[in-house]
N, C-alpha and C. Protein backbone atom coordinates (compact mmCIF):
# COMPACT_ATOMS: atom_id res chain seq x y z
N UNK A 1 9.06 -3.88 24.53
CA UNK A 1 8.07 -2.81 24.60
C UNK A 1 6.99 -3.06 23.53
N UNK A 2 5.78 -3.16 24.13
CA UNK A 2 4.21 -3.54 23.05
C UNK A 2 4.35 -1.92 22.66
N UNK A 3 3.99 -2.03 21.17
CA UNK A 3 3.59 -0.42 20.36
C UNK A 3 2.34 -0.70 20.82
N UNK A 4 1.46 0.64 20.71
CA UNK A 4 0.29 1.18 20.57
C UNK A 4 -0.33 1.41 19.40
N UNK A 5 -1.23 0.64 19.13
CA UNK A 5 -2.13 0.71 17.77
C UNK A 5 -2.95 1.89 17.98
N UNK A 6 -3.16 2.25 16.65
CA UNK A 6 -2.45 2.06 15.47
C UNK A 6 -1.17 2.25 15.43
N UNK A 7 -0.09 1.84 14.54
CA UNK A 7 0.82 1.72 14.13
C UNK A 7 1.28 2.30 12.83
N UNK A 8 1.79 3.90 13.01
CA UNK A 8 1.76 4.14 11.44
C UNK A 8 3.36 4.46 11.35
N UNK A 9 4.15 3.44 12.27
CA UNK A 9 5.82 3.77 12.11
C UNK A 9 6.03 2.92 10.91
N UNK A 10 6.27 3.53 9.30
CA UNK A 10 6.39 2.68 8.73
C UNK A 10 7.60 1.28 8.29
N UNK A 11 8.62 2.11 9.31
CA UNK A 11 9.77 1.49 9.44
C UNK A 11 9.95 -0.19 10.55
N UNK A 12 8.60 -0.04 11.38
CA UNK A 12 8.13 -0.74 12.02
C UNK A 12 7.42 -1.58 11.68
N UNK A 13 6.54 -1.38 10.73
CA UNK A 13 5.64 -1.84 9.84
C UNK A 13 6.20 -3.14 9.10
N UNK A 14 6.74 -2.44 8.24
CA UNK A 14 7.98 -3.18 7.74
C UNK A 14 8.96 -4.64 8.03
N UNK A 15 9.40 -4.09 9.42
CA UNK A 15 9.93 -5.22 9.82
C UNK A 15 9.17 -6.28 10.77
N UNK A 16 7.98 -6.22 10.16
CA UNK A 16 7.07 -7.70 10.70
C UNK A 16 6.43 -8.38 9.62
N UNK A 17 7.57 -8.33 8.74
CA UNK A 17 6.87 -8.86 7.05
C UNK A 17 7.99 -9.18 6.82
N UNK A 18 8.29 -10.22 5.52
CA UNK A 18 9.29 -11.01 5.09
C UNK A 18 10.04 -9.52 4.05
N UNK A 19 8.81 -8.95 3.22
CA UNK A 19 9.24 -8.61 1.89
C UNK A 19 10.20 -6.90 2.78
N UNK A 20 10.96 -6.69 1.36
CA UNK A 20 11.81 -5.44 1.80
C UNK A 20 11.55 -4.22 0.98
N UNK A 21 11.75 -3.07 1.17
CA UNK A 21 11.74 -2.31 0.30
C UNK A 21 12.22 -2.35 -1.36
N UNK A 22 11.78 -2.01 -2.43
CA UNK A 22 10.75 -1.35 -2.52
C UNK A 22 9.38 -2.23 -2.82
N UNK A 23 9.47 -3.50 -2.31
CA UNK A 23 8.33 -4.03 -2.68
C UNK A 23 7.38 -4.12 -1.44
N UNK A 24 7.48 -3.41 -0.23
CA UNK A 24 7.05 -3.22 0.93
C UNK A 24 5.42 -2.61 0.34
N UNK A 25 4.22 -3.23 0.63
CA UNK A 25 2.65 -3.01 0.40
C UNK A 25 2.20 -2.24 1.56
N UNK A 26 2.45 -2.98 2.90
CA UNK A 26 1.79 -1.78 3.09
C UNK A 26 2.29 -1.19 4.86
N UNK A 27 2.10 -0.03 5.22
CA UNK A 27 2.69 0.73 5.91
C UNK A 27 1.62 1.75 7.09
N UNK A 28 0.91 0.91 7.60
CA UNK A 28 0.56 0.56 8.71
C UNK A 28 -0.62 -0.67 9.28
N UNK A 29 -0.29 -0.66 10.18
CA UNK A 29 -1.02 -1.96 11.05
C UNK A 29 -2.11 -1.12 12.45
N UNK A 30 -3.10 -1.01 11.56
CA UNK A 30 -5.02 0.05 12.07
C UNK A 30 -5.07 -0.52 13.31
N UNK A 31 -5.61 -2.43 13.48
CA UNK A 31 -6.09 -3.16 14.85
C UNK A 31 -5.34 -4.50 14.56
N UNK A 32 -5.76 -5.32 15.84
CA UNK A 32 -5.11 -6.85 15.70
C UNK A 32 -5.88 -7.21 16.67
N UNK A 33 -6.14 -8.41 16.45
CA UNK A 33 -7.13 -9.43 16.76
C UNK A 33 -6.63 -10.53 17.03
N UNK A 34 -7.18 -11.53 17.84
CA UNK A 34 -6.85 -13.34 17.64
C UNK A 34 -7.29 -13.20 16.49
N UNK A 35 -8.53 -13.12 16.12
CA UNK A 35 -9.04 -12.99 14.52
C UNK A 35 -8.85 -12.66 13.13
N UNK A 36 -8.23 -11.16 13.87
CA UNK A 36 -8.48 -10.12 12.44
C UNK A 36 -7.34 -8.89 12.51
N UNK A 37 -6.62 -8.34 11.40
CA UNK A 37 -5.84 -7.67 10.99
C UNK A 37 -6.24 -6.21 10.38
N UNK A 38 -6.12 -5.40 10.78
CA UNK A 38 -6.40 -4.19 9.99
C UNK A 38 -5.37 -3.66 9.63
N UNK A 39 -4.69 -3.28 7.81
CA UNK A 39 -3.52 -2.50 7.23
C UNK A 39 -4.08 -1.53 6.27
N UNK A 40 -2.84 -0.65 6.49
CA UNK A 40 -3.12 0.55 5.67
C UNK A 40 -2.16 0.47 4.73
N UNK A 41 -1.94 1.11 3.47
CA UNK A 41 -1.43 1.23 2.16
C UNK A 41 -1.67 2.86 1.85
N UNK A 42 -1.11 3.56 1.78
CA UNK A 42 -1.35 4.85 1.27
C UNK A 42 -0.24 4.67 -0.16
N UNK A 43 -1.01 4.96 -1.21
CA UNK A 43 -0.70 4.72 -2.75
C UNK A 43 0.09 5.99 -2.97
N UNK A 44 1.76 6.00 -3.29
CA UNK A 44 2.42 6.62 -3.63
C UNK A 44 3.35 6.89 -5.07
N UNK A 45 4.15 7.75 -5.27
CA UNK A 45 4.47 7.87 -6.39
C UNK A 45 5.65 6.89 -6.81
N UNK A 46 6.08 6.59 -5.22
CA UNK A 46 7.54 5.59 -5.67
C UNK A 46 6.90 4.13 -5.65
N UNK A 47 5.51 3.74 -5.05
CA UNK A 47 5.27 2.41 -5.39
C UNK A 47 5.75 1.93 -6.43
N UNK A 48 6.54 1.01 -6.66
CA UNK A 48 6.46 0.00 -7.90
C UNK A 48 5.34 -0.25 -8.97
N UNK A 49 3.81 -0.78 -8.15
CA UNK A 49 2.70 -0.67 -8.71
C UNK A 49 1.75 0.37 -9.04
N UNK A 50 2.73 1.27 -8.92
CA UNK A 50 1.96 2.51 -9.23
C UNK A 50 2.00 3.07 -10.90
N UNK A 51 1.29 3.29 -11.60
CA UNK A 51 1.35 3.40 -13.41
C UNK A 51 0.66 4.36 -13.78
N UNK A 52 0.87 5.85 -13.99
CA UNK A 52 -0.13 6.70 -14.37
C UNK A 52 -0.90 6.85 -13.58
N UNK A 53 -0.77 7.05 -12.17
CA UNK A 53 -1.33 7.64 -11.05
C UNK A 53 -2.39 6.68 -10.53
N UNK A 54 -2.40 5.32 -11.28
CA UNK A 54 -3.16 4.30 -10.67
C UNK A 54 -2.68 2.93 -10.31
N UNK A 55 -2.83 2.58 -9.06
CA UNK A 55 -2.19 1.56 -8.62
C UNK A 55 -3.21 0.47 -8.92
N UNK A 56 -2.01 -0.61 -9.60
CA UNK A 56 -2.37 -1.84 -10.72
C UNK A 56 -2.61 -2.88 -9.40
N UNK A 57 -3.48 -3.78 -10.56
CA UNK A 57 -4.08 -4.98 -9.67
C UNK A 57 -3.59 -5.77 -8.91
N UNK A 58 -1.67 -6.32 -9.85
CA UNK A 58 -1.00 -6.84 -8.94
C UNK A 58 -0.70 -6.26 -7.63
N UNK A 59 -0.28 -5.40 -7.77
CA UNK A 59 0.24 -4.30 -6.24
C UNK A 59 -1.08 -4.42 -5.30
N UNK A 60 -2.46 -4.51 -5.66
CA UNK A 60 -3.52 -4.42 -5.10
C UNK A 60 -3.24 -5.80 -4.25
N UNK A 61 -3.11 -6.93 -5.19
CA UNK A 61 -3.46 -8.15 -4.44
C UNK A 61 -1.93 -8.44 -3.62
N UNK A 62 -1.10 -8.23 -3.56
CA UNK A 62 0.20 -7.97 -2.91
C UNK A 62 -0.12 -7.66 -1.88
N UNK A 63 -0.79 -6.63 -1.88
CA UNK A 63 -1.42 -5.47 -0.13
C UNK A 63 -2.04 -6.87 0.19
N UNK A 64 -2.83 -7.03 -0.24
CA UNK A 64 -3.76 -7.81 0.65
C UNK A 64 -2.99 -9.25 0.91
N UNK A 65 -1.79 -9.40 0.38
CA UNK A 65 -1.46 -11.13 0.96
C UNK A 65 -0.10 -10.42 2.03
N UNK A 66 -0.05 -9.02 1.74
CA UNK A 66 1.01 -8.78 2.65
C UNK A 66 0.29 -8.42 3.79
N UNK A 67 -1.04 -7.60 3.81
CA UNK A 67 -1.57 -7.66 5.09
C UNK A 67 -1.94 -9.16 6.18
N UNK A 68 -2.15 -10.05 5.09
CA UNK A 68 -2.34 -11.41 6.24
C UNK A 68 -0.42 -11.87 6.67
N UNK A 69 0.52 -11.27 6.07
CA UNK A 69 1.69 -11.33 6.32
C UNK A 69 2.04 -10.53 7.22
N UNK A 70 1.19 -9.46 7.94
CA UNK A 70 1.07 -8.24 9.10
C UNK A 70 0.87 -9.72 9.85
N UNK A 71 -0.29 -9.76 9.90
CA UNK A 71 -1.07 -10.55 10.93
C UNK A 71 -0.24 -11.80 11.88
N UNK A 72 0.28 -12.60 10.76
CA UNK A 72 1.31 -13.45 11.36
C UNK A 72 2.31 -12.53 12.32
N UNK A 73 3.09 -11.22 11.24
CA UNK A 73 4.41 -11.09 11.75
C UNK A 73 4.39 -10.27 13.04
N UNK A 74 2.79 -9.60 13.36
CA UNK A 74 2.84 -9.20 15.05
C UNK A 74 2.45 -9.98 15.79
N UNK A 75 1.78 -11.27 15.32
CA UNK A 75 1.58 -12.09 16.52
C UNK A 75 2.86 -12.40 16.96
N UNK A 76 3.76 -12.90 16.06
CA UNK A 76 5.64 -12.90 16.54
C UNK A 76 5.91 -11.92 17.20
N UNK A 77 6.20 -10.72 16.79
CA UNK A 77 6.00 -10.09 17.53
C UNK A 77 6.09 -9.96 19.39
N UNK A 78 4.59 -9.82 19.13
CA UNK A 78 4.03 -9.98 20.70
C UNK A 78 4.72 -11.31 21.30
N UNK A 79 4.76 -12.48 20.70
CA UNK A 79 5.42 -13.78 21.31
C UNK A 79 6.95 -12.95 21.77
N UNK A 80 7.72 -12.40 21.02
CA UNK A 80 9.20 -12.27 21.10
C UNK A 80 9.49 -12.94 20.69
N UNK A 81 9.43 -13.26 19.30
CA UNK A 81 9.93 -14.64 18.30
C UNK A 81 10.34 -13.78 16.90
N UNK A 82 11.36 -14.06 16.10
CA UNK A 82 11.29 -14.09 14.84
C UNK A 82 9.93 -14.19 13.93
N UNK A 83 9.32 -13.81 12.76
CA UNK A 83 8.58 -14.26 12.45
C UNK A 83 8.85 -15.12 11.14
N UNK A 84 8.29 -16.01 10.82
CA UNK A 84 8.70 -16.92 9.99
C UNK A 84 8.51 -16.75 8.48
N UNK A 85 8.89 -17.00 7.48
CA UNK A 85 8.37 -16.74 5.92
C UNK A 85 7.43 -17.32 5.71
N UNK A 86 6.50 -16.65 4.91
CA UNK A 86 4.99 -17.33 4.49
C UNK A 86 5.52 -17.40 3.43
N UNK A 87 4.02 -17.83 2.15
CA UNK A 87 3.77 -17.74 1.19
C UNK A 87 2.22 -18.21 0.95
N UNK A 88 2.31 -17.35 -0.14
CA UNK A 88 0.43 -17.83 -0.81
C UNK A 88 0.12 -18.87 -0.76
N UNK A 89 -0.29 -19.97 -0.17
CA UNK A 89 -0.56 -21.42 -1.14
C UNK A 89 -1.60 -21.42 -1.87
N UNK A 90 -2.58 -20.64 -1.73
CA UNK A 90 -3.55 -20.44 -2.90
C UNK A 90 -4.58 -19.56 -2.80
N UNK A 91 -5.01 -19.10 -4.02
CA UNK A 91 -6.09 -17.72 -4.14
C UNK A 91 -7.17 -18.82 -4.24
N UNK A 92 -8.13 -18.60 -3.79
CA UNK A 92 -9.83 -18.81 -3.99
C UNK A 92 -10.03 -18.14 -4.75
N UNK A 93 -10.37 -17.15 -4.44
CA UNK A 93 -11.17 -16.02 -5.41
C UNK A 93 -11.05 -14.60 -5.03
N UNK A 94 -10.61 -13.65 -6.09
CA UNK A 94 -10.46 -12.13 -6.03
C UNK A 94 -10.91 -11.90 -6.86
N UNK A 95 -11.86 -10.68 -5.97
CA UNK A 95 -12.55 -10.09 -6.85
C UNK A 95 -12.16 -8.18 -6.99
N UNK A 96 -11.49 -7.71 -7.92
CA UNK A 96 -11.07 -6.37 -7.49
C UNK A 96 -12.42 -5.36 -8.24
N UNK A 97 -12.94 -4.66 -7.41
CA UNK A 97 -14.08 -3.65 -7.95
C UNK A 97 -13.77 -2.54 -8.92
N UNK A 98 -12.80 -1.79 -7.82
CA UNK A 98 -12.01 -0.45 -8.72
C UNK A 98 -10.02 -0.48 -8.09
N UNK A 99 -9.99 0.14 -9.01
CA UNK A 99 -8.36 0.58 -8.53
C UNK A 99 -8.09 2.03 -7.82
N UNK A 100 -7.25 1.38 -6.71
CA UNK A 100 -6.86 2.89 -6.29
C UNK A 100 -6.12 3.95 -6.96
N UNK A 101 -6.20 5.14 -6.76
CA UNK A 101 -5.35 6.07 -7.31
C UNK A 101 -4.07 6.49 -6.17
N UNK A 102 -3.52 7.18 -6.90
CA UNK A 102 -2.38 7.71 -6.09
C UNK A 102 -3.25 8.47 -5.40
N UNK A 103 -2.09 8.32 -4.14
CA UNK A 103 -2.62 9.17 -2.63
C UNK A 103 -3.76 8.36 -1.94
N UNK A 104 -4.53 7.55 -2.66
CA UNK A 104 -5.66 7.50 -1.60
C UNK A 104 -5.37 6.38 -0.64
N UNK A 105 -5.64 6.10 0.18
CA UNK A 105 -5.43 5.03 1.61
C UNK A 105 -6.38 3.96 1.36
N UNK A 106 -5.78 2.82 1.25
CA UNK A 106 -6.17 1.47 1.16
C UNK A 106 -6.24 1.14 2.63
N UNK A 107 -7.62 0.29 3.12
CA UNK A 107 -7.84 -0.05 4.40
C UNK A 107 -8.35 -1.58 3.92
N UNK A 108 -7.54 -2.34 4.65
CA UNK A 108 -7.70 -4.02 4.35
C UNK A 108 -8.21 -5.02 5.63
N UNK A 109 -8.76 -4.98 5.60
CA UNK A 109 -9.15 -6.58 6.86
C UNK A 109 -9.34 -7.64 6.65
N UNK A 110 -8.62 -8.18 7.29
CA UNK A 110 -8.09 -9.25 7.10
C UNK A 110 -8.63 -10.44 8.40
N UNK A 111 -9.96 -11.90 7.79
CA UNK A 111 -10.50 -12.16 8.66
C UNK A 111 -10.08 -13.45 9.18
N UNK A 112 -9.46 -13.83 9.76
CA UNK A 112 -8.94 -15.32 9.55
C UNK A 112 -9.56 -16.22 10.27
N UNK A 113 -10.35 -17.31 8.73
CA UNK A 113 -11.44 -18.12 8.98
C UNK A 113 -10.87 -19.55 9.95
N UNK A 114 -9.96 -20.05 9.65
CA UNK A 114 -9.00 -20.98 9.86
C UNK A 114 -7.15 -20.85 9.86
N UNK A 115 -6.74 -21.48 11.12
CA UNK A 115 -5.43 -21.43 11.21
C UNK A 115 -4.90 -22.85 11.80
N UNK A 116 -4.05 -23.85 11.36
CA UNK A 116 -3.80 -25.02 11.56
C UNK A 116 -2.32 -25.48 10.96
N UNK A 117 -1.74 -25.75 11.76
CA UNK A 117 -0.76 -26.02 11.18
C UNK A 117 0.30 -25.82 10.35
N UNK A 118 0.35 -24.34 10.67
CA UNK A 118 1.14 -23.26 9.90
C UNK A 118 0.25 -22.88 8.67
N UNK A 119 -0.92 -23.18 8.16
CA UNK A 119 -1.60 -22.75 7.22
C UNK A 119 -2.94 -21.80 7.55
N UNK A 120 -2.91 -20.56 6.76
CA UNK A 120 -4.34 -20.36 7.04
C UNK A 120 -4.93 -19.87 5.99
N UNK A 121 -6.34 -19.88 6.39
CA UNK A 121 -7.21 -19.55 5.44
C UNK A 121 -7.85 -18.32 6.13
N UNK A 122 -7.93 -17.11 4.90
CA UNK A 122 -8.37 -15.76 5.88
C UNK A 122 -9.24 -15.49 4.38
N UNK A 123 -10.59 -14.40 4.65
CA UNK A 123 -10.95 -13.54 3.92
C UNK A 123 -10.68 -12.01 3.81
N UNK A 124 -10.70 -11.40 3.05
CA UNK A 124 -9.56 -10.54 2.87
C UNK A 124 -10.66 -9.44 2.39
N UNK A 125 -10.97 -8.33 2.70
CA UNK A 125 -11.50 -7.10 2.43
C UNK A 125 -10.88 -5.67 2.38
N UNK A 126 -10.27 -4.78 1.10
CA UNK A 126 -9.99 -3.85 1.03
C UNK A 126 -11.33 -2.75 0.72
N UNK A 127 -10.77 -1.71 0.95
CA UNK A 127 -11.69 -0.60 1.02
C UNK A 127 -11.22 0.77 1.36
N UNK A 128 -11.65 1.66 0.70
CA UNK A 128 -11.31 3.29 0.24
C UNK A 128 -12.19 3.93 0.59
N UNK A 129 -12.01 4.64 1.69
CA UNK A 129 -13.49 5.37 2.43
C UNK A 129 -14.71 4.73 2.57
N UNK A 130 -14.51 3.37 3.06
CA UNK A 130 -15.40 2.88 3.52
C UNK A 130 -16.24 1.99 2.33
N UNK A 131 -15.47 2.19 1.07
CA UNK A 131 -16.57 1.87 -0.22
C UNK A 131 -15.49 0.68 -0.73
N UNK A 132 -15.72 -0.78 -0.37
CA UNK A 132 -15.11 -1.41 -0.93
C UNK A 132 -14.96 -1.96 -2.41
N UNK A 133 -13.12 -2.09 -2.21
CA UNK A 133 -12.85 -2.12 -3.66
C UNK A 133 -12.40 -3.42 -4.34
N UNK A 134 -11.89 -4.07 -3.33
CA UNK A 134 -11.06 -5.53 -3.38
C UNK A 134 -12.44 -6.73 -2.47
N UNK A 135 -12.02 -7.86 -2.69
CA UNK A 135 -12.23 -8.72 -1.40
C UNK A 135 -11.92 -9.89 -2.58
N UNK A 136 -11.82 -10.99 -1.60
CA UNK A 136 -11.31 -12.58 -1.69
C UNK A 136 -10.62 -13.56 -0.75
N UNK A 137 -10.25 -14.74 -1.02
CA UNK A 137 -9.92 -15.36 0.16
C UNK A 137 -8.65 -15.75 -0.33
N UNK A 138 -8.35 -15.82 0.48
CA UNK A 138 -6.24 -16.51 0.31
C UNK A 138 -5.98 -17.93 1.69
N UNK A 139 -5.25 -18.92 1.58
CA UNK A 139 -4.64 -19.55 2.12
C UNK A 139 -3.21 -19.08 1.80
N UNK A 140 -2.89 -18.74 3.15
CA UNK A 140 -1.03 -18.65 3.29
C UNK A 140 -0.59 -19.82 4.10
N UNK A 141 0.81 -20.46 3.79
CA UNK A 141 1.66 -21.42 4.22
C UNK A 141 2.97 -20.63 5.11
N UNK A 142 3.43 -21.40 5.74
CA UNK A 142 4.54 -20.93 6.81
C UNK A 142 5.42 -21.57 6.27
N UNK A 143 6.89 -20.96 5.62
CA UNK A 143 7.86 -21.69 5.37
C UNK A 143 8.01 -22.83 6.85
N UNK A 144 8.54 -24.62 6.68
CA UNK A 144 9.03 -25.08 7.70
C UNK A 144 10.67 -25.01 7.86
């Protein structure tokens, strides 16, 4: 059975990503694309990265390598396949503007410039009512 996007079952969410609770970033999947990924993050009190009602940079850039970790794990998904373990193989460049606070909803897109060979290269845009706060590019690897 294909879900209907958006996707805000976060229990669903979840299980199209390697990582487990409580280090789970983020908790829904907006659109999907051949292209492009849209995730949501709503900043809570039990986050891990959450410190005095503001969620820290690491947790920031986490969302965003776990949202290109969405992207893979519904294209599986949709195949009817397992999805496979990624990992970072490398940051380009992040640039974080502001930090979120608790409660507010992180919206990430995720653009993927290149995909080859279990590797890709995506640009990565977060944003908080429309006023972005994050962006940078990541290459992720596919465990073989």
């Amino acid at each position: 059975m294909e879900m209907q996007l958006p996707i805000v079952d976060k229990a669903f969410v979840g299980s199209l990503i390697p990582q487990k609770y409580p280090f789970v970033m983020v908790d829904k999947l907006l659109s999907f694309s051949e292209n492009e990924v849209v995730a949501g993050l709503k900043v809570s009190e039990d986050n891990i990265f959450e410190s005095g009602t503001v969620f820290q940079e690491s947790g920031l850039i986490e969302h965003m390598a776990q949202s290109v970790a969405l992207f893979t794990g519904y294209q599986f998904y949709l195949k009817k396949e397992p999805a496979p373990t990624g990992y970072i193989g490398s940051i380009k460049s992040i640039e974080i503007l502001r930090l979120p606070n608790l409660n507010e909803e992180i919206v990430t897109t995720v653009n993927v410039l290149h995909e080859f060979m279990g590797v890709t290269l995506v640009d990565i845009s977060s944003k908080i009512n429309e006023l972005e706060i994050a962006r940078g590019q990541m290459k992720t690897v596919l465990a073989q």
